[in-house]
Protein backbone atom coordinates (compact mmCIF):
# COMPACT_ATOMS: atom_id res chain seq x y z
CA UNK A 1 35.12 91.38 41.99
CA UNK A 2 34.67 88.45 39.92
CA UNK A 3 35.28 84.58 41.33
CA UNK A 4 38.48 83.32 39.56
CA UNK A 5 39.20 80.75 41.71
CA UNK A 6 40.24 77.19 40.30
CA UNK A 7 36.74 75.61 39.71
CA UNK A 8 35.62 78.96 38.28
CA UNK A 9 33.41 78.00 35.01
CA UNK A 10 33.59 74.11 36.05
CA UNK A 11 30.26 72.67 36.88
CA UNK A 12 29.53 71.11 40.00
CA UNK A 13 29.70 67.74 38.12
CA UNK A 14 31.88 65.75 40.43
CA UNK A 15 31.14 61.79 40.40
CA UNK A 16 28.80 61.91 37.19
CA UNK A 17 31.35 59.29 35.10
CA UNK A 18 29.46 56.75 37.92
CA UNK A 19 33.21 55.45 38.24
CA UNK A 20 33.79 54.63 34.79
CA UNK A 21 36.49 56.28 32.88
CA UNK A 22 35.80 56.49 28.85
CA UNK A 23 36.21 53.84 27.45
CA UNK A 24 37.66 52.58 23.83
CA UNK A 25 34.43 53.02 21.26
CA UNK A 26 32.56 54.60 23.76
CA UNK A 27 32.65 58.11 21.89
CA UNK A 28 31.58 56.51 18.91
CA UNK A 29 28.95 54.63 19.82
CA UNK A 30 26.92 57.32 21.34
CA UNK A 31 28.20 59.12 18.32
CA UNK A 32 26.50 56.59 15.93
CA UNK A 33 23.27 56.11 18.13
CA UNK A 34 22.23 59.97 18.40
CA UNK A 35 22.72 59.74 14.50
CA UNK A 36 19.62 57.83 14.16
CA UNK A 37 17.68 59.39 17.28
CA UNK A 38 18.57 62.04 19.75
CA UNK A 39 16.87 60.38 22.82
CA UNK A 40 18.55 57.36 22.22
CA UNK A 41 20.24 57.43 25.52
CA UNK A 42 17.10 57.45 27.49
CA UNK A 43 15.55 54.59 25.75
CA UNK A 44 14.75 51.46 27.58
CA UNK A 45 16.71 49.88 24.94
CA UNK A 46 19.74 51.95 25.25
CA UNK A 47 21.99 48.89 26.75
CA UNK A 48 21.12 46.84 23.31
CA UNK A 49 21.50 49.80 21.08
CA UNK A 50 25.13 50.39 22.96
CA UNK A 51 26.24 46.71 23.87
CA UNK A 52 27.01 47.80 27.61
CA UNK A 53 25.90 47.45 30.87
CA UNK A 54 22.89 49.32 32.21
CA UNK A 55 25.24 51.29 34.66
CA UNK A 56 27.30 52.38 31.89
CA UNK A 57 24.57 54.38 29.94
CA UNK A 58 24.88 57.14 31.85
CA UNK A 59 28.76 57.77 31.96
CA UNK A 60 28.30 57.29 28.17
CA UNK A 61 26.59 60.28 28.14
CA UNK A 62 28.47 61.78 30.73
CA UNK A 63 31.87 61.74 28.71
CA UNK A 64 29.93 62.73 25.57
CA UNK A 65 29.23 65.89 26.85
CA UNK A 66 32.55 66.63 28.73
CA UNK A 67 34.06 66.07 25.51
CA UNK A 68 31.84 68.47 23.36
CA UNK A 69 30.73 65.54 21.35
CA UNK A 70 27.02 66.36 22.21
CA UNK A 71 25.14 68.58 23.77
CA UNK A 72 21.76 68.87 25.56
CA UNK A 73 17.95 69.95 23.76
CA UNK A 74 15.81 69.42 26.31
CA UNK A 75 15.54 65.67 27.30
CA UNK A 76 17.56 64.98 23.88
CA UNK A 77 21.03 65.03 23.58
CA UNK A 78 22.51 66.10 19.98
CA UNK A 79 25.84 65.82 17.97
CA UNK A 80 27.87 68.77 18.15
CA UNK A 81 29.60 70.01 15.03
CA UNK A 82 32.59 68.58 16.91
CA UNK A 83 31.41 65.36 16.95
CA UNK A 84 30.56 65.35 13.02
CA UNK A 85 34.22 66.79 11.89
CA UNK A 86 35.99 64.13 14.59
CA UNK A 87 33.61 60.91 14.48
CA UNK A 88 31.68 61.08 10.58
CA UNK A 89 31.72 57.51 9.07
CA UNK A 90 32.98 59.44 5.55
CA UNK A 91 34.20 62.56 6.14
CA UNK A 92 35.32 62.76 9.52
CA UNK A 93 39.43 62.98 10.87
CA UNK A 94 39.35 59.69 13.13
CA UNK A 95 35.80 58.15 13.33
CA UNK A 96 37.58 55.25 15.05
CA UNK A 97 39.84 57.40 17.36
CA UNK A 98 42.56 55.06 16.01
CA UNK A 99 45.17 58.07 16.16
CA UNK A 100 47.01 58.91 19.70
CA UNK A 101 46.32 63.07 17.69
CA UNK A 102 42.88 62.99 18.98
CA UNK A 103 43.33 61.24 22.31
CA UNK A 104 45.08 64.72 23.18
CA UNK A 105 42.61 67.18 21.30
CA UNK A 106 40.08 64.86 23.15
CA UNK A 107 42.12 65.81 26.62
CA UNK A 108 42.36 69.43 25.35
CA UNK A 109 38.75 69.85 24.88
CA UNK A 110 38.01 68.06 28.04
CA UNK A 111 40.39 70.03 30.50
CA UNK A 112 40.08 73.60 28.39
CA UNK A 113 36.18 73.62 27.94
CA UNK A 114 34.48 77.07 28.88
CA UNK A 115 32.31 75.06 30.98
CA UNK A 116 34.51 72.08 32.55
CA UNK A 117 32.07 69.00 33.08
CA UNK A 118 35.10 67.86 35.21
CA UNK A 119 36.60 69.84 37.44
CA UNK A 120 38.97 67.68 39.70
CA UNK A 121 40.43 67.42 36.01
CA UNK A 122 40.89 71.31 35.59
CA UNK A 123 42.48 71.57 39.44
CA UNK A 124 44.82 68.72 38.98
CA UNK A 125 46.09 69.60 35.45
CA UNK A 126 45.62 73.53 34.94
CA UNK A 127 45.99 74.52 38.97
CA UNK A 128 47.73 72.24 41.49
CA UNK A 129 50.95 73.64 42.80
CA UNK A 130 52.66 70.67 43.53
CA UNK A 131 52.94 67.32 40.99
CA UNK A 132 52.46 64.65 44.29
CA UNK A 133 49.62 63.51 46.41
CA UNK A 134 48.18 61.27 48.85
CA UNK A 135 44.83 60.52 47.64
CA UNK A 136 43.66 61.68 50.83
CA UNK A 137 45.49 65.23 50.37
CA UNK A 138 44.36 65.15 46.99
CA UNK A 139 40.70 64.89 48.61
CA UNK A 140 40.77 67.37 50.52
CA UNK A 141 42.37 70.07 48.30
CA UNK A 142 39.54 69.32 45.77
CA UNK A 143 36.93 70.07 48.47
CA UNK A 144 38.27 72.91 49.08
CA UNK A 145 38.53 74.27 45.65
CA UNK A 146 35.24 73.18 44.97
CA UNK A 147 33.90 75.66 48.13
CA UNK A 148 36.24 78.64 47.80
CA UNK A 149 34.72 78.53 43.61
CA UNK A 150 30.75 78.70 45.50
CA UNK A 151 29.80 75.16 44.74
CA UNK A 152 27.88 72.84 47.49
CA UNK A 153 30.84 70.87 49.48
CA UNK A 154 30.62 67.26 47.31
CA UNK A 155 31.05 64.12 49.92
CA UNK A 156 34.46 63.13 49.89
CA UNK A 157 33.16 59.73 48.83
CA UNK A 158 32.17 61.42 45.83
CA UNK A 159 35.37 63.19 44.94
CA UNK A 160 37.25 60.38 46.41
CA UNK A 161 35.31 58.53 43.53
CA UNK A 162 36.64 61.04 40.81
CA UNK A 163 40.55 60.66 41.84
CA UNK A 164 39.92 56.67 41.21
CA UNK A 165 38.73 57.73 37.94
CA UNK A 166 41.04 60.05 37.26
CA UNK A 167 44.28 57.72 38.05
CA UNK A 168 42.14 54.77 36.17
CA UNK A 169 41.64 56.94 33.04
CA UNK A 170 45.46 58.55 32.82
CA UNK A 171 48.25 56.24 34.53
CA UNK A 172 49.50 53.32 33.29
CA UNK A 173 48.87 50.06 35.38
CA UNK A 174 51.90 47.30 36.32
CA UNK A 175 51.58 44.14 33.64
CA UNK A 176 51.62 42.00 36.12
CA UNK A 177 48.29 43.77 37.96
CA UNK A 178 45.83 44.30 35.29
CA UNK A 179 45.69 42.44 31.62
CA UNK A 180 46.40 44.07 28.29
CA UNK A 181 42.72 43.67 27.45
CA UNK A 182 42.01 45.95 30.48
CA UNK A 183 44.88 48.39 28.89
CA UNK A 184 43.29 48.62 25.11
CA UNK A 185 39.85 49.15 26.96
CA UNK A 186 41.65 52.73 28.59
CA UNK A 187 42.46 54.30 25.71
CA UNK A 188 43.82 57.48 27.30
CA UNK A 189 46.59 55.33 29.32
CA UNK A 190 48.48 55.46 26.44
CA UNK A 191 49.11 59.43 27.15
CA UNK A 192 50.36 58.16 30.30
CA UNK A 193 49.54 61.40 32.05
CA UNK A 194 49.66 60.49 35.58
CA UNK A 195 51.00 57.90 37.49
CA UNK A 196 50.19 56.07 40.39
CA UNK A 197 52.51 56.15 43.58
CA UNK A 198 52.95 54.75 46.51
CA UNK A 199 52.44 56.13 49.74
CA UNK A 200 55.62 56.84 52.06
CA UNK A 201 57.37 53.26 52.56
CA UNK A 202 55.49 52.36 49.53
CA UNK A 203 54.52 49.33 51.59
CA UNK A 204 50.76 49.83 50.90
CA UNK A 205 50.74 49.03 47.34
CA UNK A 206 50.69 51.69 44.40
CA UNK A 207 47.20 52.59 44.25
CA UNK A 208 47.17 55.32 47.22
CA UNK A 209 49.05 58.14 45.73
CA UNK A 210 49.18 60.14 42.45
CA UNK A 211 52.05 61.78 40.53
CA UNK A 212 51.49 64.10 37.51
CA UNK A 213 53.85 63.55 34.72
CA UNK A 214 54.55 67.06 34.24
CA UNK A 215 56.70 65.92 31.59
CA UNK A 216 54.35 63.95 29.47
CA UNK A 217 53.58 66.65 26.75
CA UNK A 218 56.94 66.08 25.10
CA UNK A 219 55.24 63.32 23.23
CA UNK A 220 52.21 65.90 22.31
CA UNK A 221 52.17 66.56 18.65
CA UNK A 222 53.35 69.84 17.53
CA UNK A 223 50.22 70.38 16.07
CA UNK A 224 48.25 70.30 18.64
CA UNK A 225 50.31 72.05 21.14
CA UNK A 226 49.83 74.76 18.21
CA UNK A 227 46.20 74.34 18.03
CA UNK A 228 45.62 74.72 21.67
CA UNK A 229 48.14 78.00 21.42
CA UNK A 230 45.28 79.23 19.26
CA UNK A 231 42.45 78.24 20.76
CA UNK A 232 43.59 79.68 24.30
CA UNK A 233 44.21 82.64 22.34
CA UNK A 234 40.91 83.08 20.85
CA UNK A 235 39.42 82.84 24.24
CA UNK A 236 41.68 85.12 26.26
CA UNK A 237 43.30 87.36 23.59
CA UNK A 238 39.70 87.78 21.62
CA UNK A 239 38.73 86.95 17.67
CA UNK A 240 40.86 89.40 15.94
CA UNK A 241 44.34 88.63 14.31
CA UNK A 242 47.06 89.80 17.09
CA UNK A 243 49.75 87.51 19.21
CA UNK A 244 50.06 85.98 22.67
CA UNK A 245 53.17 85.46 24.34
CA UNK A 246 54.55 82.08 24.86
CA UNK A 247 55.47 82.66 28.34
CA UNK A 248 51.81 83.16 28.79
CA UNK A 249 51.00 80.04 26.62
CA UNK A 250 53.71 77.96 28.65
CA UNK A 251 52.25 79.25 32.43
CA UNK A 252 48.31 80.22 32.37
CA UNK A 253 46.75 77.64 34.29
CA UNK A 254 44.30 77.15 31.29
CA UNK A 255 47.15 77.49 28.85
CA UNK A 256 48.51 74.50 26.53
CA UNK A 257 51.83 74.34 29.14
CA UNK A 258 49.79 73.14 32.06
CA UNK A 259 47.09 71.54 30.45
CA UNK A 260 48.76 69.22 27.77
CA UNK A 261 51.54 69.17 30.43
CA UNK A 262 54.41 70.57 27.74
CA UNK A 263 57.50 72.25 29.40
CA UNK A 264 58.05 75.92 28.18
CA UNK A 265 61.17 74.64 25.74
CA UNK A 266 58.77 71.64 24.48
CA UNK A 267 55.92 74.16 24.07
CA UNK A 268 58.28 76.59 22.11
CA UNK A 269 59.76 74.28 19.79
CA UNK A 270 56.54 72.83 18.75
CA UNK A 271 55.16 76.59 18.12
CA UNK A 272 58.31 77.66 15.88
CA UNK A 273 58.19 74.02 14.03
CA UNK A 274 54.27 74.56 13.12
CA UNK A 275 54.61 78.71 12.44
CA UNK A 276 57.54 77.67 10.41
CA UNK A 277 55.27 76.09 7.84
CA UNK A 278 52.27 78.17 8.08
CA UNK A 279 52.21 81.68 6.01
CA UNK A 280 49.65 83.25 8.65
CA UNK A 281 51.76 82.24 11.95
CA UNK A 282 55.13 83.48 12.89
CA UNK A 283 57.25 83.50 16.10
CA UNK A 284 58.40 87.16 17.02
CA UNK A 285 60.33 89.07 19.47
CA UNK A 286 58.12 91.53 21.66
CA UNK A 287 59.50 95.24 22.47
CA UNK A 288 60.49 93.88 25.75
CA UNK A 289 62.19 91.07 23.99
CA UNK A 290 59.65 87.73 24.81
CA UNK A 291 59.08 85.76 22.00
CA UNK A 292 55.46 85.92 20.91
CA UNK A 293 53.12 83.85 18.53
CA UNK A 294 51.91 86.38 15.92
CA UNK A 295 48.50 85.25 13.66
CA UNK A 296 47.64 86.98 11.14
CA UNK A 297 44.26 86.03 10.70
CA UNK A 298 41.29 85.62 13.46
CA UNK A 299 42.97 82.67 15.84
CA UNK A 300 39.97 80.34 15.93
CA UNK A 301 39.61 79.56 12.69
CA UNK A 302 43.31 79.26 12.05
CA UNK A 303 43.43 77.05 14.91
CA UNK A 304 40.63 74.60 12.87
CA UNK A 305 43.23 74.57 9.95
CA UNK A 306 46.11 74.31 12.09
CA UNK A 307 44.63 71.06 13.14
CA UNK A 308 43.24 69.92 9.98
CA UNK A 309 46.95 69.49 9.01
CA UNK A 310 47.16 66.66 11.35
CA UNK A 311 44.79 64.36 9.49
CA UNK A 312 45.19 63.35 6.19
CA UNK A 313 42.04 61.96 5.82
CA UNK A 314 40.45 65.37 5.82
CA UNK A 315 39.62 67.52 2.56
CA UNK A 316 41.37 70.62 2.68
CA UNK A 317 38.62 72.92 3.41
CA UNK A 318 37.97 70.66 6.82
CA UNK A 319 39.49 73.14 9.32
CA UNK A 320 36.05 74.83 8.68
CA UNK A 321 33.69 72.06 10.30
CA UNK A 322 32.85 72.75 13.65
CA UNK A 323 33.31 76.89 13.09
């Protein structure tokens, strides 16, 4: 039987962000410096050509990759066709990730990817039953998933290093605790997926619990809660025109509902407002009387052009760039 446990298709990649969460221009800047030469990353000029910190070179490339911005040949690392139809000086949607649109496909691809560079991502988001942790609960159900999916046991220092991350990357910090530059530099607070909480009493401070916002997705674009519809049914449902049910959309743990952290209602009013202006979607009734999303045409590409939509920089053949 096959291994379908949480972590299944995640690589063992927990701690690799060295602590750092992405952030703001980091994308780009790798973007721009594998542009000019693919083993940029590993030269010993790699802090000048970047402008950061030696430490940092390495989560740089980390994130890149989690993202499907690049991907490895050999010692190299290269642009993905992602990467040119997000980040292209010219002809790319957002080259300066100005647009909150592509801080959630960013999240999407991150949490959705076939193989998940970050898996205590995937547990918390796609699999966790309940919405509240300890950190040290957290810990240990992370451990666990990452055994019960075959990988080695990571130290809990490790993992304990990727919930810091995690809450650093997602949850909005107290004004009074960290400085607004310290906000812009976090780009993905601003999706305010998580939040930080306080341990019983709350006496300790706020930085020893975690709380999923399972209610966050409301402020997801319809657009992309439609393009993630499609690309989860591309991958489960297969290439050919057909439908998937929104129940299904709303519950699978690798489904737009947990993932982008949209409630079923949310999720279904963004899918009717997107298939109402789209000749090749529609919203229909099952025989056993679920609604459905119905495509006419093969899901991944229609996904690509569902998305397009979103970004009026693009030329209207640009659903087609990363194919």
């Amino acid at each position: 039987m096959p291994n379908h446990t949480p972590m299944t298709g995640c690589l063992p990649a927990f701690g690799r962000h060295r602590g750092y969460p992405p952030r703001d221009g980091w994308l780009r800047k790798v973007y721009l410096a594998l542009l000019q030469d693919h083993a940029a990353l590993r030269r010993p000029d790699a802090t000048v050509v970047l402008g950061v910190g030696k430490s940092m070179v390495p989560a740089m490339s980390f994130w890149s990759q989690a993202f499907g911005l690049a991907a490895r040949h050999g010692r190299d690392l290269v642009p993905t066709d992602r990467a040119h139809w997000l980040l292209d000086e010219e002809a790319g949607a957002d080259p300066f990730l100005e647009l909150d649109t592509s801080l959630w496909v960013l999240h999407w691809w991150l949490v959705s990817a076939e193989r998940c560079h970050v898996p205590s991502w995937r547990y918390l988001f796609g699999y966790s039953p309940i919405s509240r942790y300890s950190r040290a609960e957290l810990q240990g159900r992370l451990v666990a998933a990452a055994e019960a999916a075959g990988h080695k046991s990571p130290a809990r220092s490790v993992v304990a290093a990727d919930i810091a991350c995690l809450v650093s990357m997602y949850a909005l910090r107290d004004r009074d605790a960290t400085g607004v530059e310290d906000e812009l530099a976090n780009p993905f607070r601003t999706l305010h997926l998580l939040d930080p909480e306080p341990p019983a009493g709350g006496a300790a401070g706020r930085s020893h619990g975690v709380a999923v916002r399972r209610t966050a997705g409301r402020r997801c674009p319809d657009v992309v809660q439609a393009y993630a519809s499609l690309d989860f049914a591309a991958r489960t449902a297969g290439p050919a025109p057909g439908s998937i049910s929104l129940a299904r959309l709303a519950s699978d743990p690798l489904g737009p509902g947990r993932l982008l952290l949209t409630g079923n209602e949310d999720l279904r009013r963004a899918v009717h407002r997107v298939a109402g202006r789209h000749a090749d979607l529609a919203v229909v009734q099952s025989g056993d009387g679920q609604e459905t999303l119905a495509y006419s045409r093969g899901p991944a590409l229609l996904a690509e052009e569902v998305l397009a939509t979103a970004y009026p920089a693009l030329q209207p053949d640009a659903g087609r760039a990363w194919g």
